[in-house]
Each structure stands twice: as structure tokens, then as C-alpha cells.
Protein backbone atom coordinates (compact mmCIF):
# COMPACT_ATOMS: atom_id res chain seq x y z
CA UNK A 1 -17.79 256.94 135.64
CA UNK A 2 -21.65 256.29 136.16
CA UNK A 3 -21.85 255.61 132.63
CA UNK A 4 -18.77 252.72 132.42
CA UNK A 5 -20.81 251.17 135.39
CA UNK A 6 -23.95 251.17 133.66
CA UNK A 7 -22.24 249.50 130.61
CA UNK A 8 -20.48 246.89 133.17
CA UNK A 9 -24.13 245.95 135.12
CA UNK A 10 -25.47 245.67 131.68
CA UNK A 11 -23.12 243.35 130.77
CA UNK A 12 -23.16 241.20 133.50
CA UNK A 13 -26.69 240.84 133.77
CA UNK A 14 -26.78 239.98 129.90
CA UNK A 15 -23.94 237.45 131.07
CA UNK A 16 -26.26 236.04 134.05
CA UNK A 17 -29.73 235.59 131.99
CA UNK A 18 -27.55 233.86 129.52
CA UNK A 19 -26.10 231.36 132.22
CA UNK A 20 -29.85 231.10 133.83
CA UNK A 21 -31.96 230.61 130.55
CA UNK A 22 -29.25 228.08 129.03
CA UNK A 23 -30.55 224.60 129.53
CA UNK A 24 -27.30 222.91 129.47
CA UNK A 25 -26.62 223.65 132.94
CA UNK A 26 -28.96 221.64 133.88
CA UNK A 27 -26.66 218.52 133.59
CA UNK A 28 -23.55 219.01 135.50
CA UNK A 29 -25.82 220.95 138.10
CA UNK A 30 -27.64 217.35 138.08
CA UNK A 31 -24.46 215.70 138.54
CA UNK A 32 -23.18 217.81 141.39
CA UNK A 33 -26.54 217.00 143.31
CA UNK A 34 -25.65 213.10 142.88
CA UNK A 35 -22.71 213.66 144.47
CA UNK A 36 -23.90 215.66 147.25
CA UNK A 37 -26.97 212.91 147.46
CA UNK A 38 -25.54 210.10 149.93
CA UNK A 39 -27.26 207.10 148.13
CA UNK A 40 -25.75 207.66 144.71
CA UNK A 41 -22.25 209.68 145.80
CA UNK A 42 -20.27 206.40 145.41
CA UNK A 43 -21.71 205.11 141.87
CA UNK A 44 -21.48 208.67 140.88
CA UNK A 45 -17.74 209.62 141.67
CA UNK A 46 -16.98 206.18 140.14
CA UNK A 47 -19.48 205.96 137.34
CA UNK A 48 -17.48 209.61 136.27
CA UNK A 49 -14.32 208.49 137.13
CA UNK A 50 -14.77 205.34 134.60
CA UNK A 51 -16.35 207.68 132.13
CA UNK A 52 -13.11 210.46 132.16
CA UNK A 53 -10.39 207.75 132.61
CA UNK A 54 -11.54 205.41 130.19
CA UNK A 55 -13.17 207.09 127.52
CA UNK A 56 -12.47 210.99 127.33
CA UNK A 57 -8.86 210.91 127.87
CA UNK A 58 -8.22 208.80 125.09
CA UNK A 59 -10.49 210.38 122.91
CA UNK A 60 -9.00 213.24 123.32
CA UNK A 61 -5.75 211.47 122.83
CA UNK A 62 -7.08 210.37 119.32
CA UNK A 63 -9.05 213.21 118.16
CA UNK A 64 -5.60 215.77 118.88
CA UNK A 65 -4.01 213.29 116.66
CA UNK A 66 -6.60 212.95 114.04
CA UNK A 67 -6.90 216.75 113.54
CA UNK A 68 -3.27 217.61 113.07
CA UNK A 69 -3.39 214.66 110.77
CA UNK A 70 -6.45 215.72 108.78
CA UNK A 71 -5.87 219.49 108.90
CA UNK A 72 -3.00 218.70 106.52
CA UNK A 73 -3.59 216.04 104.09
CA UNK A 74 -4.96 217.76 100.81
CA UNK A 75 -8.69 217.27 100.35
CA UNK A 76 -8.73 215.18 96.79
CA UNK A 77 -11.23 216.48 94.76
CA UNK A 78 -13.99 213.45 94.44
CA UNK A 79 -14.42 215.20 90.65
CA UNK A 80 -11.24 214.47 89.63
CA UNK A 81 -11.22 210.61 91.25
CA UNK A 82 -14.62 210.35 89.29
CA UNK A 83 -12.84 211.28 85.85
CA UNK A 84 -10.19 207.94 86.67
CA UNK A 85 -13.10 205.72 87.68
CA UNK A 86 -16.23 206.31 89.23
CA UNK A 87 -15.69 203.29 91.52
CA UNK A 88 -12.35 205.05 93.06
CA UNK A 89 -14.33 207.84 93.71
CA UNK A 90 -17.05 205.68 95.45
CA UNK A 91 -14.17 204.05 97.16
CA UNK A 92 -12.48 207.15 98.37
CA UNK A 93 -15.26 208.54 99.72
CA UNK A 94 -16.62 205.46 101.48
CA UNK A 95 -12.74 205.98 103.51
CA UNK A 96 -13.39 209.25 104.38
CA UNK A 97 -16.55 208.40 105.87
CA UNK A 98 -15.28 205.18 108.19
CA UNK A 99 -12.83 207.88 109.41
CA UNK A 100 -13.35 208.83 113.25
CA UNK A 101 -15.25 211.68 113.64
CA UNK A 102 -17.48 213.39 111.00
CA UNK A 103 -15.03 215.48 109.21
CA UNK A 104 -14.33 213.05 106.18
CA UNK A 105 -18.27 212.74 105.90
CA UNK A 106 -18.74 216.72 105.62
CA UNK A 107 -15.73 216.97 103.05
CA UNK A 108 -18.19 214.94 100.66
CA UNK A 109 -20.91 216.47 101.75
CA UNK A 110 -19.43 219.83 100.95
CA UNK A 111 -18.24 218.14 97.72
CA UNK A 112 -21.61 216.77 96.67
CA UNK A 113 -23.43 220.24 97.75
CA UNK A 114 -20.87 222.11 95.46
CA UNK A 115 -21.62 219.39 92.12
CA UNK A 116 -17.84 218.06 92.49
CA UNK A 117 -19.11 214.25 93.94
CA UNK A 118 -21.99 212.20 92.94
CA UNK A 119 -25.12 211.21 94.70
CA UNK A 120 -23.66 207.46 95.54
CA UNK A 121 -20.60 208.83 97.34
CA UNK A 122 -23.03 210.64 99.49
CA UNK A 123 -25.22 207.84 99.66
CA UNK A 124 -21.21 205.81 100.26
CA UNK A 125 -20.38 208.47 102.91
CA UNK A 126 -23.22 208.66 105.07
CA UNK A 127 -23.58 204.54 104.97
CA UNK A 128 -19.73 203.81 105.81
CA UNK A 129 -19.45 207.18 108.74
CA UNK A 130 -19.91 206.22 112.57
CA UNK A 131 -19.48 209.82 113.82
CA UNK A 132 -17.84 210.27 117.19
CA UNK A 133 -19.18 206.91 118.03
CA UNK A 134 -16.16 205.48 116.62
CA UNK A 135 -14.15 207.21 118.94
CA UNK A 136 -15.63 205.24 122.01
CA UNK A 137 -15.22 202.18 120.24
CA UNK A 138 -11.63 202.09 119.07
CA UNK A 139 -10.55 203.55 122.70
CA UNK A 140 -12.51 200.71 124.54
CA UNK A 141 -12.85 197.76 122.04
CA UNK A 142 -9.99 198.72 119.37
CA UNK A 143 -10.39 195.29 117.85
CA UNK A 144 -14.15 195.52 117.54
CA UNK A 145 -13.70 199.51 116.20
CA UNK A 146 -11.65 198.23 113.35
CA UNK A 147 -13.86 195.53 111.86
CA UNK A 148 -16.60 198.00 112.04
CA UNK A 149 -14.84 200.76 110.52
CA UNK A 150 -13.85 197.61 107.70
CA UNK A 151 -17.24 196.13 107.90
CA UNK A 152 -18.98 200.23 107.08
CA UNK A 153 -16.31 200.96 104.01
CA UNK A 154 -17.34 197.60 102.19
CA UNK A 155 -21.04 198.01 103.14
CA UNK A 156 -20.55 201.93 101.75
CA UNK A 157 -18.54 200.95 98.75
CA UNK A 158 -21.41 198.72 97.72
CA UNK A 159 -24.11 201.10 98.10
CA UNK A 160 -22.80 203.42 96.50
CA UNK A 161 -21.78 201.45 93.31
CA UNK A 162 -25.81 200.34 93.48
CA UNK A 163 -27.30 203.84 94.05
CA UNK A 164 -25.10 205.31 91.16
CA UNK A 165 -26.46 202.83 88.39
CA UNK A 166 -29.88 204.65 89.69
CA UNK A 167 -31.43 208.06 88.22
CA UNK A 168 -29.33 210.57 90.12
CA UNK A 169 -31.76 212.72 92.28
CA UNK A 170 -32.05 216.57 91.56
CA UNK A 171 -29.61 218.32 93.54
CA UNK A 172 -31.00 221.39 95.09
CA UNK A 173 -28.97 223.58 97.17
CA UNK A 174 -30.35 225.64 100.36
CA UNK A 175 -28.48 229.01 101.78
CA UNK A 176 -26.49 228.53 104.47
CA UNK A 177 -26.60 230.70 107.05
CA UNK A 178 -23.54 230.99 109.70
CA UNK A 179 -23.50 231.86 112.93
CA UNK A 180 -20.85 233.10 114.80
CA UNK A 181 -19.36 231.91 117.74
CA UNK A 182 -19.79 234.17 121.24
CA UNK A 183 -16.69 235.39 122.75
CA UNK A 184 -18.04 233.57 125.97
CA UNK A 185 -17.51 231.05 124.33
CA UNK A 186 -14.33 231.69 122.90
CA UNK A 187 -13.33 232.67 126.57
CA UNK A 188 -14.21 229.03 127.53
CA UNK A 189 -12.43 227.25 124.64
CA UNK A 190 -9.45 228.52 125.78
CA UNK A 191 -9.22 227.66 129.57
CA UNK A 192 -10.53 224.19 128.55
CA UNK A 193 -7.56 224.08 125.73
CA UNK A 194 -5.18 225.25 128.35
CA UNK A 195 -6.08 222.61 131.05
CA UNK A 196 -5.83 219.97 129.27
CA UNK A 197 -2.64 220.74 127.43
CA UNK A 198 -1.42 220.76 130.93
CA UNK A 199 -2.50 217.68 132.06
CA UNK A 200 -3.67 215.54 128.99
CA UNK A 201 0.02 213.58 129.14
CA UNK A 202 -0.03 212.41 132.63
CA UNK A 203 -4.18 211.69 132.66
CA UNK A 204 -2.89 209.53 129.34
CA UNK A 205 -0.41 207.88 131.94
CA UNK A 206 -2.89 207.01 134.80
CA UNK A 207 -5.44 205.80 131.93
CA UNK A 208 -2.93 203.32 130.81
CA UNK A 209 -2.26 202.55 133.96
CA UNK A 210 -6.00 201.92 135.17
CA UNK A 211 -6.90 199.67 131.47
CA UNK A 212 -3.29 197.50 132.52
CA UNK A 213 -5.36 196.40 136.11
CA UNK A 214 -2.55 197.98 137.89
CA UNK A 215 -3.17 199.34 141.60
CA UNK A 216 -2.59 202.84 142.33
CA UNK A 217 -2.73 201.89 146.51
CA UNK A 218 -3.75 204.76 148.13
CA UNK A 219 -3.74 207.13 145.55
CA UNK A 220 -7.09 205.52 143.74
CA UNK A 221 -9.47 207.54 145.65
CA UNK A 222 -7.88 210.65 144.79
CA UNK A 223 -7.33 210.03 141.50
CA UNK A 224 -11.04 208.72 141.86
CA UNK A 225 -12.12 212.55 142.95
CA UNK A 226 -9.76 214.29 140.55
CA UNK A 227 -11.33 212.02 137.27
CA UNK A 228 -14.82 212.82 138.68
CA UNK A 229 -14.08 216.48 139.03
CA UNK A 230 -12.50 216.66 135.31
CA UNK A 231 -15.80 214.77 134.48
CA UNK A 232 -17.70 217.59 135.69
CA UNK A 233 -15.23 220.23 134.33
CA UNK A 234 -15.96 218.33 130.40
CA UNK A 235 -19.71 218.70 131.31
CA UNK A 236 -19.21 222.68 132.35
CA UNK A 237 -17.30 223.37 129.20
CA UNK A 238 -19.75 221.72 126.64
CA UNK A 239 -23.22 223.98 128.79
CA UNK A 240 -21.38 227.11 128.65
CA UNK A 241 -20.12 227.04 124.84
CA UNK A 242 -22.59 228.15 122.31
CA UNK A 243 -22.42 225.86 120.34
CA UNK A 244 -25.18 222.99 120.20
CA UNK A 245 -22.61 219.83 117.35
CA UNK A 246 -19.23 218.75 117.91
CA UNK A 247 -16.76 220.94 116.45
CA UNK A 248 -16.65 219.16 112.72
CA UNK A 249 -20.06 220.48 112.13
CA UNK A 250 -18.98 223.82 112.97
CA UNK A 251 -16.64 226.70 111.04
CA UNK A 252 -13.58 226.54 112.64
CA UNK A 253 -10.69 227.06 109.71
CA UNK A 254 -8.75 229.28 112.65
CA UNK A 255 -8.99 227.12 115.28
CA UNK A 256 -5.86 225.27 116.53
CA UNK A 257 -6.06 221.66 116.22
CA UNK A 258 -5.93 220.93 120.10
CA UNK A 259 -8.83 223.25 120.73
CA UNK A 260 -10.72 221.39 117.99
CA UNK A 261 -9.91 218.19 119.60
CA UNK A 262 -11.39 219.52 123.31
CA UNK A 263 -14.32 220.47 122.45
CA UNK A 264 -14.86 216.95 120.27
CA UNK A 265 -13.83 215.66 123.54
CA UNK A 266 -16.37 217.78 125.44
CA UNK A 267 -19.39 216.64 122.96
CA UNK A 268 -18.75 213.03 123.22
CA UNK A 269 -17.73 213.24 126.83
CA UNK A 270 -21.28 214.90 127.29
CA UNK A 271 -22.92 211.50 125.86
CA UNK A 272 -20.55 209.19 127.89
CA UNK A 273 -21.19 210.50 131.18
CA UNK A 274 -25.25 210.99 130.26
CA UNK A 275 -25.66 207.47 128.68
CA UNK A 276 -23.30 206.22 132.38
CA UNK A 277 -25.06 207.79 134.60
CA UNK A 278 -28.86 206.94 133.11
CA UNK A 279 -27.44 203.12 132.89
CA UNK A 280 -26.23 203.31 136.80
CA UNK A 281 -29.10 204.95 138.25
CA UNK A 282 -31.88 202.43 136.40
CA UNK A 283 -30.10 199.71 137.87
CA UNK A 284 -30.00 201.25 141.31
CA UNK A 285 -33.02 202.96 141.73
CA UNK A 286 -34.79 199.77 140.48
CA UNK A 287 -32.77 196.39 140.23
CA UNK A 288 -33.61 196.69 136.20
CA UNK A 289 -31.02 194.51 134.39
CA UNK A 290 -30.84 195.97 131.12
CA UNK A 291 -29.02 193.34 129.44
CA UNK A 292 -31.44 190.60 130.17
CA UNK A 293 -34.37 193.00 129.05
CA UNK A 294 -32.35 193.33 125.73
CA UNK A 295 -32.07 189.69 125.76
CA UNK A 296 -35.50 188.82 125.88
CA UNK A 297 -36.47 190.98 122.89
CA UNK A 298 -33.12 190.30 120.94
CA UNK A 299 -34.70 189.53 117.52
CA UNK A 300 -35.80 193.39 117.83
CA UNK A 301 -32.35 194.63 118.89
CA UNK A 302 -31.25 194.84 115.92
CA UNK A 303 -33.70 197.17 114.51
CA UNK A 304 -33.60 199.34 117.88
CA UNK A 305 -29.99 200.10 116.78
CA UNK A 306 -30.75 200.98 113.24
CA UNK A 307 -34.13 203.38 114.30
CA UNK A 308 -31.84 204.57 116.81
CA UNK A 309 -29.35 205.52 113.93
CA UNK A 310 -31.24 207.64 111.85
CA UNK A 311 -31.64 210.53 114.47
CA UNK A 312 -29.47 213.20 113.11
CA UNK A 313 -26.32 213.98 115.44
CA UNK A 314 -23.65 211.44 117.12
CA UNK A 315 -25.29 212.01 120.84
CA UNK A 316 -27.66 208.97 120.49
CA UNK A 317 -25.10 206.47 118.64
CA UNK A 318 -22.76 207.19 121.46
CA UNK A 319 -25.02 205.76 123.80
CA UNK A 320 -25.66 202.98 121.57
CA UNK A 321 -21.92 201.77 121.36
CA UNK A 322 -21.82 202.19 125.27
CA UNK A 323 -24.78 200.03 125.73
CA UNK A 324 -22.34 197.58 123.58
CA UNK A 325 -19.28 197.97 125.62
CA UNK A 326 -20.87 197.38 128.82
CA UNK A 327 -22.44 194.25 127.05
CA UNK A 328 -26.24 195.24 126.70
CA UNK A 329 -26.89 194.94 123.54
CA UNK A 330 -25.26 192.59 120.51
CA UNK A 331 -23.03 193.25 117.73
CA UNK A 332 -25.64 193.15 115.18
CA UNK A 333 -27.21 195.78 116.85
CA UNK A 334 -24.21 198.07 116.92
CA UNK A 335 -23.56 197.18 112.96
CA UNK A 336 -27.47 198.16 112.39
CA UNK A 337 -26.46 201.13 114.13
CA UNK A 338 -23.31 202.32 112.62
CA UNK A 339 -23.95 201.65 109.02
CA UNK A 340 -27.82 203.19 109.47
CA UNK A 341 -26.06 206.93 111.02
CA UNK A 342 -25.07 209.64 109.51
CA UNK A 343 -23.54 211.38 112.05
CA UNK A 344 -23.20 214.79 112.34
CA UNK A 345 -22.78 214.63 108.51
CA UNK A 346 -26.33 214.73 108.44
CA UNK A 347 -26.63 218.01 109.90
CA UNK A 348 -24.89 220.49 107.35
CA UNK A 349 -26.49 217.77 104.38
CA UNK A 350 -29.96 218.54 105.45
CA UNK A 351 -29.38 222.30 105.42
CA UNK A 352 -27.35 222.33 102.27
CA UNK A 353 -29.55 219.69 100.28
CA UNK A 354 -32.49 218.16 102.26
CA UNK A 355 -33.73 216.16 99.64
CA UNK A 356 -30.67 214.48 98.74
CA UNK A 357 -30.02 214.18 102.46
CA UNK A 358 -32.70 212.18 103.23
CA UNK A 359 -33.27 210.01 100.49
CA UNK A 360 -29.43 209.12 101.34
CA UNK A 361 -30.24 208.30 104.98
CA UNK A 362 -33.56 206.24 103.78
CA UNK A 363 -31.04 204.29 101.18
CA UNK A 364 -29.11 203.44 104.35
CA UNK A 365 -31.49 201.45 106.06
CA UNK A 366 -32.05 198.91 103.36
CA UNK A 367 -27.90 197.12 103.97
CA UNK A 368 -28.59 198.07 108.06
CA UNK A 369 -31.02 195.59 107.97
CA UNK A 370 -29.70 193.34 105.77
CA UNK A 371 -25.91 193.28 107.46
CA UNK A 372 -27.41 194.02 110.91
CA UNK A 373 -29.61 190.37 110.66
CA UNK A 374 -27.14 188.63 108.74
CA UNK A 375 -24.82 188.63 111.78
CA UNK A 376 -27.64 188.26 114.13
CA UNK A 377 -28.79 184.95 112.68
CA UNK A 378 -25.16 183.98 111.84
């Protein structure tokens, strides 16, 4: 008996130092205290309202859809499309890069890493992929999201045909290591998964109804609370998992597809309600207008959007296409952007290959800046 408790206090109190030491927290706990702050309350329950209503429930929407779609179409082998023509294989892979999400970049990456694709389908792949960024996009400017994901597989198709008539770079392969995901973790994955099988239809309903202008009467300020709170609940989920990337970075061959689609949801949720929140509070905590800052330096907008891009990771390219929605910054800036990123591609290419990896990303820049100013000046 005294040994069982023993095991149990140990347990918790490897559970609790966990929980404090994880620096996650510190964001929803930040949240919670701008609710219970008077001042910001308001802007906060709506600012996270907006952010669950109008983003995360249709990316979730999209990404459940994506995954069942994805986790059953045959991965071609980019080998064999080379042996037709190297151009398909160029093609193909510039495709699987414009596809939401950062899975059809790490299938060539994984390709390239194992000799089967060649250095300008990387190069294609990492050029033509907007990450989870292009989730945002399509769910709040569908139009705009498909003539970038157009725009990226022509600017990828090109650079790739150019890189390949190059010297191909010495491919050099680092270990991998893997590590394993904590049953805490596990534990939270599936209440998350649970939830929102429960309620993802009718949040899908109220969404639709909030982007067709219609009233909800009395029932907005609850559904107000309840978006906020779900806001909250994302934020909670993505601390306490252990896992730093968005799902497609991560080895998940037995994960179902609508747990795979959360915790996407979770990660770019994460960067929605962060990039939200920092834009609301600047402009009232100082009167700052953003957009006319952005304004008066717009001939460097451009190139903020493509330095911005080559950070590794989807996190900052989120808040770039938000910036864009809410009308900040130009659509120059957001094609620097996009075509410069990698994604979280970028993350399993630098451990696999580095070298190849970044010489790829640096071989990006070059059509950022030249498609990014080319619409800026036309």
C-alpha cells in the first residue's frame, strides 16, 4: 500500500514539474488574464471569437478532408516520373508542394533524402509549398488562396527546370533520430479528437452562418463566450502536447486522420490567435495603425515578407497571411512570402540533408524577389 502511493506521488509530481517548467502555458494563461483584465475583456472575447469562428473551424474543416484524402492516394515515386520526363517529375512535385499543409513537401523531401527525386524538385517543392499558411488563406480569401497556390506551382515548376540544368549538389544524408510521443500527450489528443468530433458540424454551421452577415439576435454573445472558450481550449491542447511542429512534421502512420487534422488545427490555431491578439493590443494600448506604418515603407514590404519566409516552421508565415487578410500588408508581400517558405518542410530537410536544405531555401529567394516586385510595381 505505502509503496503504490509512493509510485502515485511520484507520478504526479513528475506530472506537475512537467506542467510548471513547460513554457507553453504561458499563452493561454496570458489569454485568460486578458479576459479577466477589464480594459481588454471585450477585444479579447471577440478578437478569439473571430479567430475560432473564422479561421480554426474551417481549417479544421479542410485539413479532416485533406488527410483522409491524402492518407490514400498512392505516393508516385518521383524516380519513376523522372524516367518519363524529368520535367513531369519537376511538375509533380511542384503540385505536391502548393498542396495545403506540408505533407506533399515532406513526401519529396523524404524522396530526395532517399536518392528517388532530384535536387530541382526539392528546390520545386520548397519554392511552390505555403505550409499551413495556405490554410488561412483559402478559408478567408479562397479566391486569393488559389492564385497563390497557381502563382507558387508555376514559380516552382520554373525553378526547378533552372536548378536541374545546374551541377547537382552532393547529397549527404544525416541520422534521424525519433522521438516518441508522451502518453500525456496521447491522453490529450484524444479528448481534443473527441470534442471536436462532437461539435465540429454545428461550429461549421454557426461559421457559415457568421461569414453570410446573418444575425444570431440574442444568441451572439453566447456563441461569442463559447468561440472564445474553444479558443482557449485550441491554445490548452497545443501547451500540453509534446510536441513542438504541426502534425505533418511528425511520425504519425497510426494516427486517425481526424486526430491528425486537430492537432494541425491546434498549431495553426496557436498562430491565429497569437498574431490576433499582438495586432489588437498594439492598436489599443497605443493608437499604432499598422497598415499605414506598412504603407509608408511599402517599397520594403515586400522584402519583409520574403526575410520573414525563410524562418523554418509555418508559425511566422501564418502571421504574415493574417497581416494580409486584415489588409496590412500587400499582395506582393504575401507572394514574397509564400514562394520564399519552406514550411515545415524545412524542418525534417535540414535534419536529413542540411546542405541540400539550405542551398534550396537560398535558391528560393532569387524568384521571391523577382515575382514579389514584379507585382509590386505592376
Amino acid at each position: 500500500m505505502l509503496s503504490s502511493s509512493i509510485k502515485y506521488r511520484f507520478y504526479f509530481n513528475t506530472l506537475a514539474r512537467q506542467y510548471v517548467y513547460n513554457k507553453r502555458l504561458i499563452l493561454p494563461l496570458l489569454l485568460v488574464c486578458a479576459i479577466v483584465y477589464s480594459p481588454t475583456r471585450a477585444t479579447t472575447i471577440t478578437t478569439l471569437a473571430d479567430a475560432f469562428f473564422q479561421v480554426a473551424v474551417f481549417v479544421a474543416g479542410t485539413l479532416y478532408i485533406y488527410h483522409r484524402v491524402v492518407g490514400r492516394l498512392p505516393q508516385l515515386e518521383l524516380r519513376y516520373l523522372s524516367s518519363k520526363s524529368p520535367a513531369l517529375e519537376v511538375a509533380f512535385a511542384s503540385v505536391l508542394g502548393a498542396l495545403p499543409g506540408c505533407g506533399g513537401a515532406i513526401i519529396v523531401v523524404t524522396q530526395y533524402t532517399q536518392r528517388q527525386a532530384s535536387f530541382g524538385s526539392l528546390v520545386a517543392v520548397l519554392t511552390s509549398t505555403m505550409g499551413d499558411a495556405a490554410f488561412l488563406l483559402l478559408a478567408k480569401k479562397p479566391l486569393d488562396g488559389l492564385l497563390m497556390i497557381a502563382l507558387g506551382i508555376a514559380v516552382g515548376f520554373v525553378s526547378g527546370i533552372l536548378v536541374n540544368t545546374l551541377p547537382e549538389p552532393e547529397l549527404e544524408v544525416a541520422h534521424r533520430s525519433h522521438t516518441p510521443t508522451t502518453h500525456n500527450s496521447d491522453v490529450v489528443s484524444r479528448i481534443a479528437s473527441r470534442l471536436w468530433q462532437c461539435l465540429l458540424i454545428p461550429c461549421l454551421l454557426i461559421s457559415l452562418l457568421l461569414a453570410a452577415n446573418i444575425q444570431l439576435g440574442a444568441m451572439s454573445y453566447l456563441v461569442q463566450l463559447f468561440g472564445c472558450s474553444m479558443a482557449i481550449f485550441a491554445t490548452l491542447c497545443w501547451a500540453l502536447d509534446g510536441n513542438l511542429q504541426s502534425s505533418s512534421t511528425q511520425n504519425l502512420e497510426t494516427t486517425d486522420d481526424f486526430t491528425l487534422a486537430v492537432k494541425d488545427t491546434h498549431f495553426v490555431s496557436v498562430w491565429v490567435i497569437a498574431s490576433f491578439m499582438l495586432y489588437e493590443i498594439i492598436v489599443l494600448g497605443t493608437g499604432f495603425d499598422i497598415a499605414t506604418w506598412f504603407s509608408s515603407v511599402a517599397a520594403l514590404t515586400p522584402m519583409l515578407g520574403i526575410i520573414i519566409g525563410l524562418l523554418p516552421g509555418c508559425g511566422p508565415q501564418i502571421i504574415v497571411a493574417t497581416l494580409y487578410i486584415q489588409g496590412v500588408i500587400p499582395f506582393s508581400a504575401l507572394a514574397g512570402n509564400a514562394i520564399s517558405n519552406d514550411g515545415d518542410a524545412l524542418f525534417p530537410a535540414i535534419a536529413l540533408a542540411p546542405k541540400a536544405a539550405l542551398l534550396a531555401t537560398c535558391y528560393s529567394v532569387l524568384p521571391a524577389l523577382l515575382v514579389a516586385y514584379t507585382i509590386y510595381w505592376f
